[in-house]
C-alpha atoms as a PDB file:
ATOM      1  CA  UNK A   1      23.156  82.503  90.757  1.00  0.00           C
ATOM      2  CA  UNK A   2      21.981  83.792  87.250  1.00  0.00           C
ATOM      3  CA  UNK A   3      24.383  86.614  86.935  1.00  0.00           C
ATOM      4  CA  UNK A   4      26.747  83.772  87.785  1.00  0.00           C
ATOM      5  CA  UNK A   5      25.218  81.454  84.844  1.00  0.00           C
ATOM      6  CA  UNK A   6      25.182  84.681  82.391  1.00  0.00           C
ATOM      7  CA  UNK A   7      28.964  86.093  83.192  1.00  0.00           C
ATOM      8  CA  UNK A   8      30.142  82.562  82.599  1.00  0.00           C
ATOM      9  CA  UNK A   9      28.114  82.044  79.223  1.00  0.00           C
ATOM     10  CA  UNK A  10      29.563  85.212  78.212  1.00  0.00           C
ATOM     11  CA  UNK A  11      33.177  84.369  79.074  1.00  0.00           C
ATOM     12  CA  UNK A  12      32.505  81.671  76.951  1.00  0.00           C
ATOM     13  CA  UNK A  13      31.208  82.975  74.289  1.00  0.00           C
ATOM     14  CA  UNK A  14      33.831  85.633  74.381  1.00  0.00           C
ATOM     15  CA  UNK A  15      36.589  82.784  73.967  1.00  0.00           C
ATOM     16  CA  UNK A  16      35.059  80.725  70.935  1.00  0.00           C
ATOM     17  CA  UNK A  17      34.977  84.028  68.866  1.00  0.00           C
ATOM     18  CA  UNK A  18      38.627  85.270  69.850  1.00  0.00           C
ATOM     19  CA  UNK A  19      39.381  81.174  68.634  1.00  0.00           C
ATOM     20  CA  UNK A  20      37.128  82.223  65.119  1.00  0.00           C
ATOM     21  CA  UNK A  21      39.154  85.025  64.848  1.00  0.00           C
ATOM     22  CA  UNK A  22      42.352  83.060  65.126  1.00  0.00           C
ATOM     23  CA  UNK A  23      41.022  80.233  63.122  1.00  0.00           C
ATOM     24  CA  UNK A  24      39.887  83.371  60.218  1.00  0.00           C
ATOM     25  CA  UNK A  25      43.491  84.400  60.466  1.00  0.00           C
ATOM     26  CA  UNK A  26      44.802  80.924  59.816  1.00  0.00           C
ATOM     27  CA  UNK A  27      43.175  81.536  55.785  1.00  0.00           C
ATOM     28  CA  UNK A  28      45.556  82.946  53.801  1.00  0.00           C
ATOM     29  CA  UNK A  29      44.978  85.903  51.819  1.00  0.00           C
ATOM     30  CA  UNK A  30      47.595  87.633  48.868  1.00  0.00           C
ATOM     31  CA  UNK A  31      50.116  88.494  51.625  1.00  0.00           C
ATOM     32  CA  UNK A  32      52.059  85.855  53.880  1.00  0.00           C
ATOM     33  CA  UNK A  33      51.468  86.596  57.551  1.00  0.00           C
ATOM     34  CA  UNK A  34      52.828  84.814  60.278  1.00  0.00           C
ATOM     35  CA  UNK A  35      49.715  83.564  61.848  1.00  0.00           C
ATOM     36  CA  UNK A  36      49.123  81.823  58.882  1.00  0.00           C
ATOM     37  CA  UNK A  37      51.258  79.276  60.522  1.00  0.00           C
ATOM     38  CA  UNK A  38      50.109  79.390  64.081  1.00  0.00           C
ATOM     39  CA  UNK A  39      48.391  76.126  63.888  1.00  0.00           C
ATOM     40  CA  UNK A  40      50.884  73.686  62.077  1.00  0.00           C
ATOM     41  CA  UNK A  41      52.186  71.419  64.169  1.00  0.00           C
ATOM     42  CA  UNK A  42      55.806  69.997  63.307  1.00  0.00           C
ATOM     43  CA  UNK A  43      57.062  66.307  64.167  1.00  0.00           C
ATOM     44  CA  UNK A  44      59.500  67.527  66.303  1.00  0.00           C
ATOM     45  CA  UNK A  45      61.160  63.988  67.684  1.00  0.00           C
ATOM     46  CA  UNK A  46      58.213  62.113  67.571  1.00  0.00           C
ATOM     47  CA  UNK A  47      55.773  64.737  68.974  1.00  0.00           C
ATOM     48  CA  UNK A  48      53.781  67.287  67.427  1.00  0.00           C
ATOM     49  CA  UNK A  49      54.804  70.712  68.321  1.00  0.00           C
ATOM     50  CA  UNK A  50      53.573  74.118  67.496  1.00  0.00           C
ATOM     51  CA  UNK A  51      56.252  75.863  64.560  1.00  0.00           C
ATOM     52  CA  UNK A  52      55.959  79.125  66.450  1.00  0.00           C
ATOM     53  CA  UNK A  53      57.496  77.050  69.830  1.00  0.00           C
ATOM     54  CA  UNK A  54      60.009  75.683  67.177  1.00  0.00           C
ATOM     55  CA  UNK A  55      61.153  79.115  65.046  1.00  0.00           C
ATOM     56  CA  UNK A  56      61.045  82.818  65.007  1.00  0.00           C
ATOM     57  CA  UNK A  57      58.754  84.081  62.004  1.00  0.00           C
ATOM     58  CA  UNK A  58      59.595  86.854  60.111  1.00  0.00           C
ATOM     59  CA  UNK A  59      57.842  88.420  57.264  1.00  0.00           C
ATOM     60  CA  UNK A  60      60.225  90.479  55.238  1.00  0.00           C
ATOM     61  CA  UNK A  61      58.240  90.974  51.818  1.00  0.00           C
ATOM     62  CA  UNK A  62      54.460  91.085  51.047  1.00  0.00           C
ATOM     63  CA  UNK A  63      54.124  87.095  49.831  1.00  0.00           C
ATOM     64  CA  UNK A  64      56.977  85.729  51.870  1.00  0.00           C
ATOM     65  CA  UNK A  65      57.554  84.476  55.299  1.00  0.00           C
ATOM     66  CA  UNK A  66      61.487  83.433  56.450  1.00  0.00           C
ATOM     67  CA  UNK A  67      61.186  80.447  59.411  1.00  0.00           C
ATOM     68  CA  UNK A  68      64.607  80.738  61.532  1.00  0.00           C
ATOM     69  CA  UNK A  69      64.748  77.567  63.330  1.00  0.00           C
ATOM     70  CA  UNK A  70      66.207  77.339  67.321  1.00  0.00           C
ATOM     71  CA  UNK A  71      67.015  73.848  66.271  1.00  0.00           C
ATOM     72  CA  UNK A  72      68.841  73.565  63.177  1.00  0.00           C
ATOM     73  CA  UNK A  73      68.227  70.113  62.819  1.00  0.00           C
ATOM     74  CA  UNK A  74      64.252  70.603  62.456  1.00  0.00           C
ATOM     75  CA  UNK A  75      64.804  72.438  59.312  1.00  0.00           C
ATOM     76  CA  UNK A  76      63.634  69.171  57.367  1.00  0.00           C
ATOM     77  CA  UNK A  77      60.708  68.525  59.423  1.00  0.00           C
ATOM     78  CA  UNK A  78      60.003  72.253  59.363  1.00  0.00           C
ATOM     79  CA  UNK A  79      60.110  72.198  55.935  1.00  0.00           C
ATOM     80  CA  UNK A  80      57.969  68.904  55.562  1.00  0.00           C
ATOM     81  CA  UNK A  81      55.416  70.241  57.761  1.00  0.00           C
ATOM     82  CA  UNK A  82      54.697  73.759  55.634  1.00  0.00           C
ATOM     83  CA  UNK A  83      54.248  71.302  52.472  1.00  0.00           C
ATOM     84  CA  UNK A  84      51.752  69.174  54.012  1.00  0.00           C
ATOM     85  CA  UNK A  85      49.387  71.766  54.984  1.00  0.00           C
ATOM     86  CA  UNK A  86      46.620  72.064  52.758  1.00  0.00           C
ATOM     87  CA  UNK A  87      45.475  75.303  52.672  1.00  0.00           C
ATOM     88  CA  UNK A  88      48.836  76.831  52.231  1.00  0.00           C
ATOM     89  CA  UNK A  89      49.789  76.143  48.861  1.00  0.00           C
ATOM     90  CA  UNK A  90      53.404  76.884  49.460  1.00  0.00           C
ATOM     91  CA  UNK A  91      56.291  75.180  48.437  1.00  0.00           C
ATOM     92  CA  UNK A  92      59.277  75.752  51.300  1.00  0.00           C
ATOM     93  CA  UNK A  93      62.781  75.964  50.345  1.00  0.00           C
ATOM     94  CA  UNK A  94      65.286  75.075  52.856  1.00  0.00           C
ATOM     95  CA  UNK A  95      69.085  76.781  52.700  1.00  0.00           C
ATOM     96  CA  UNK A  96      70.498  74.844  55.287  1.00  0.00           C
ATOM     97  CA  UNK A  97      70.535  77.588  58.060  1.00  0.00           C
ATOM     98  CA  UNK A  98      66.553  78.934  57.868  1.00  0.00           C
ATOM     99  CA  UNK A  99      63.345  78.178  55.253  1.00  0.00           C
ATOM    100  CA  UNK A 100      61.701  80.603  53.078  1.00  0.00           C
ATOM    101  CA  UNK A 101      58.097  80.286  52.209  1.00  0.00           C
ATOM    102  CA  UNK A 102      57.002  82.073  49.287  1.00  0.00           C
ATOM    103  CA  UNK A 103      53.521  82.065  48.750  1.00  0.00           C
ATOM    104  CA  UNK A 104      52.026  81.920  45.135  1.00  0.00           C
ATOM    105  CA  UNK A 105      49.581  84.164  43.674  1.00  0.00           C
ATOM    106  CA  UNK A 106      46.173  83.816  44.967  1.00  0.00           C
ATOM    107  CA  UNK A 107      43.756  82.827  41.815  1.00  0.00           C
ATOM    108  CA  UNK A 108      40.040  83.684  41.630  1.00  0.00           C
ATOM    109  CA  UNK A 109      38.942  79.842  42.048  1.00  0.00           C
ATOM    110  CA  UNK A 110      41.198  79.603  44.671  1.00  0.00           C
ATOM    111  CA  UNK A 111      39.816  82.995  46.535  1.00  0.00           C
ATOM    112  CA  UNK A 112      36.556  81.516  46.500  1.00  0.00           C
ATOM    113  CA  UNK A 113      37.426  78.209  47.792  1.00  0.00           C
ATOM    114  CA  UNK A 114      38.872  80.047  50.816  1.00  0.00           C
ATOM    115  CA  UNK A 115      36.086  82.480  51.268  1.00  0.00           C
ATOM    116  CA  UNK A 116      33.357  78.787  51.393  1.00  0.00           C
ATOM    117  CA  UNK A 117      36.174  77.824  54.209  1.00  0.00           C
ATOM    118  CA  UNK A 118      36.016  80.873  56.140  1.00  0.00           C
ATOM    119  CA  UNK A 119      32.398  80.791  55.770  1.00  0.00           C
ATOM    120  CA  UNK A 120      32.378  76.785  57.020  1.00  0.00           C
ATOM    121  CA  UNK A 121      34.503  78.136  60.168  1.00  0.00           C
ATOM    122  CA  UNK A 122      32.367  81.212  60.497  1.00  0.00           C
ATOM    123  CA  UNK A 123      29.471  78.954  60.774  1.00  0.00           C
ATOM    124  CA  UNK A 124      31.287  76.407  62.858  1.00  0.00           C
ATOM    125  CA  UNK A 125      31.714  78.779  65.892  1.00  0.00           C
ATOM    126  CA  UNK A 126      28.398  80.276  65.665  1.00  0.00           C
ATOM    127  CA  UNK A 127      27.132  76.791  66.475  1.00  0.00           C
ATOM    128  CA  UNK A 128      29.565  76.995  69.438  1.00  0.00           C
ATOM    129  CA  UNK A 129      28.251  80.072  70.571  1.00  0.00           C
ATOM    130  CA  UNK A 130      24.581  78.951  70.275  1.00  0.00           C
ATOM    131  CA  UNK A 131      25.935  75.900  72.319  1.00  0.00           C
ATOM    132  CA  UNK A 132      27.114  77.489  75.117  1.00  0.00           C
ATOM    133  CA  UNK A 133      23.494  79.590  74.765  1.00  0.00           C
ATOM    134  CA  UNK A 134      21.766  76.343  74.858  1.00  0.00           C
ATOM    135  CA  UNK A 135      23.981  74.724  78.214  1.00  0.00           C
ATOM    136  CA  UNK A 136      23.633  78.260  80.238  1.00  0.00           C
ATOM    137  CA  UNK A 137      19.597  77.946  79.380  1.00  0.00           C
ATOM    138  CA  UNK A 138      20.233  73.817  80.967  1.00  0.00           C
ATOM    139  CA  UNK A 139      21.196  75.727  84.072  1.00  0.00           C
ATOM    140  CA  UNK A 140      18.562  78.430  84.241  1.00  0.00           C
ATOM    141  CA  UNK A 141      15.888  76.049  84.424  1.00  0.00           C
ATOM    142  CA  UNK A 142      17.694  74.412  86.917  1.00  0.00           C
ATOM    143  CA  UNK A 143      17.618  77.296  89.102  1.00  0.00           C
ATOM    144  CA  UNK A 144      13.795  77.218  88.448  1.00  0.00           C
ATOM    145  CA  UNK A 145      13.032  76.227  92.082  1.00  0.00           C
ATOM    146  CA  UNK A 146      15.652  79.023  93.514  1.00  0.00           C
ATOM    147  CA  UNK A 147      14.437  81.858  91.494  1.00  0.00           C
ATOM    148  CA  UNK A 148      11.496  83.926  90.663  1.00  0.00           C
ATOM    149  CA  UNK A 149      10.132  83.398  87.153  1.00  0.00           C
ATOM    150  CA  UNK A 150       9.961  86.576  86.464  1.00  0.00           C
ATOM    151  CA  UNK A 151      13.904  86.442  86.698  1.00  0.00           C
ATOM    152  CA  UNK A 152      14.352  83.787  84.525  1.00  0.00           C
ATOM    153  CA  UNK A 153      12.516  85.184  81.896  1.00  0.00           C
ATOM    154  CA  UNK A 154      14.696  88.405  82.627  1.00  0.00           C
ATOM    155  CA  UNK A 155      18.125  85.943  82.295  1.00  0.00           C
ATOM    156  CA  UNK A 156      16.943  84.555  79.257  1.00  0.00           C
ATOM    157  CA  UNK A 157      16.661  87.235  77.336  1.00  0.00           C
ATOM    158  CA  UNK A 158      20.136  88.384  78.121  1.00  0.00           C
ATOM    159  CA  UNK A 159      21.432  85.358  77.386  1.00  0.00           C
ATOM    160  CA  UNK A 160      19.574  85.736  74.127  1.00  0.00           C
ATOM    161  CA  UNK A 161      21.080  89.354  73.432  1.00  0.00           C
ATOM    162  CA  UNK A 162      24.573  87.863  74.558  1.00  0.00           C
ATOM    163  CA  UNK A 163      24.327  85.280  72.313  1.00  0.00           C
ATOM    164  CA  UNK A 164      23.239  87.666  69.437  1.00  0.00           C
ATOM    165  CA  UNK A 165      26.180  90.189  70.265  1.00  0.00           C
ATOM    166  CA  UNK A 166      28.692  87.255  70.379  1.00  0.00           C
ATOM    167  CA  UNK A 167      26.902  85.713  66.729  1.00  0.00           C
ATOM    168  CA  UNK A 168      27.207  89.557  65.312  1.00  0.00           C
ATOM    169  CA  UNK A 169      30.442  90.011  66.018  1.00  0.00           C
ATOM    170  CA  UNK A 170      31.844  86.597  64.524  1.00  0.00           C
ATOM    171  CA  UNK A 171      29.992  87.965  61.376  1.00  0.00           C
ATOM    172  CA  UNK A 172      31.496  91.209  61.374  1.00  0.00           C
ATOM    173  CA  UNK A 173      35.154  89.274  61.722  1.00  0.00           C
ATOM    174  CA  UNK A 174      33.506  86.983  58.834  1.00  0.00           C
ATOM    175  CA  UNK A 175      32.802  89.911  56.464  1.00  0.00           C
ATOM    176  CA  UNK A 176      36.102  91.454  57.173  1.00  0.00           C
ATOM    177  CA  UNK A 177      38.265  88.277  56.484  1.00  0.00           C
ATOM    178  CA  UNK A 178      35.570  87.785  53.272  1.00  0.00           C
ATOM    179  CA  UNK A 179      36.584  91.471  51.794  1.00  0.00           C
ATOM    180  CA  UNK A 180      40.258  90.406  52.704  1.00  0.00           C
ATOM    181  CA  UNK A 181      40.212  87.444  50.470  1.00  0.00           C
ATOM    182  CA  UNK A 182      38.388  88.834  47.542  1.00  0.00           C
ATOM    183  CA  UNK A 183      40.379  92.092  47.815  1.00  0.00           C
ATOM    184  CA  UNK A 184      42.821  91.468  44.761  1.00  0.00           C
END
């Protein structure tokens, strides 16, 4: 029962920092990559779909992605959905068979701003993580009258060294993203 409890905390736990790491890779930094994009969702006829279930993404030079639609007649709302994103800062330009996205020049002020929203996110799933910590404690003490309390002191303390692996390693993505950004 508590290795059951403690495998699925940690499954958990393993999840919401793969989704920081995504979420860190949604930032942009001075060089366009393709999972900047991951999470923009296009009004493709009147429902919101993911770009990268829309396009193929390439990334030919350092500060520019290309967006080769299947569908050539989402290039407009392609193209509108890249300029309403608000972290991008990209303006799209559309030839009429693919769009090109050429990022601008990443300013100091603007660095910063991104490294107090990677920061927000970082902080954001660590709360998840201590979350699931605080649910998979919920069902340790519920196992109070099945187990030895010797045992649950045992499971708690692995959940609390889970929990502090999981936190450590969002902070090590955090710091990596951070050096990324500031990196000019």
């Amino acid at each position: 029962m508590i290795a059951e409890v403690l495998a699925d905390a940690g499954a958990r736990m393993d999840r919401a920092v793969e989704a920081a790491k995504e979420d860190f890779a949604t930032v942009r930094t001075g060089r366009a990559n393709p999972q900047m994009f991951q999470k923009i969702l296009v009004d493709y006829y009147g429902t919101p779909t993911p770009l990268a279930q829309l396009a193929s993404l390439n990334n030919p030079e350092a500060r520019t992605i290309v967006i080769n639609p299947y569908d050539k007649g989402a290039l407009k709302d392609i193209e509108q959905a890249i300029r309403d994103q608000p972290n991008l800062g990209a303006n799209p330009t559309n030839d009429g068979s693919l769009v090109r996205v050429t990022l601008p020049e990443l300013t100091e002020e603007r660095r910063k701003e991104y490294v107090k929203l990677v920061r927000s996110k970082g902080e954001d799933a660590k709360v998840h993580v201590r979350g699931i910590r605080r649910k998979a404690n919920d069902d340790l003490d519920a196992l109070k009258s099945e187990v030895g309390e010797d045992d649950l002191k045992r499971a708690e303390k692995d959940l609390d060294a889970l929990t502090r692996t999981h936190v450590d390693q969002i902070d090590e993505s955090l710091k990596r993203k951070e050096a990324e950004l500031l990196e000019v």
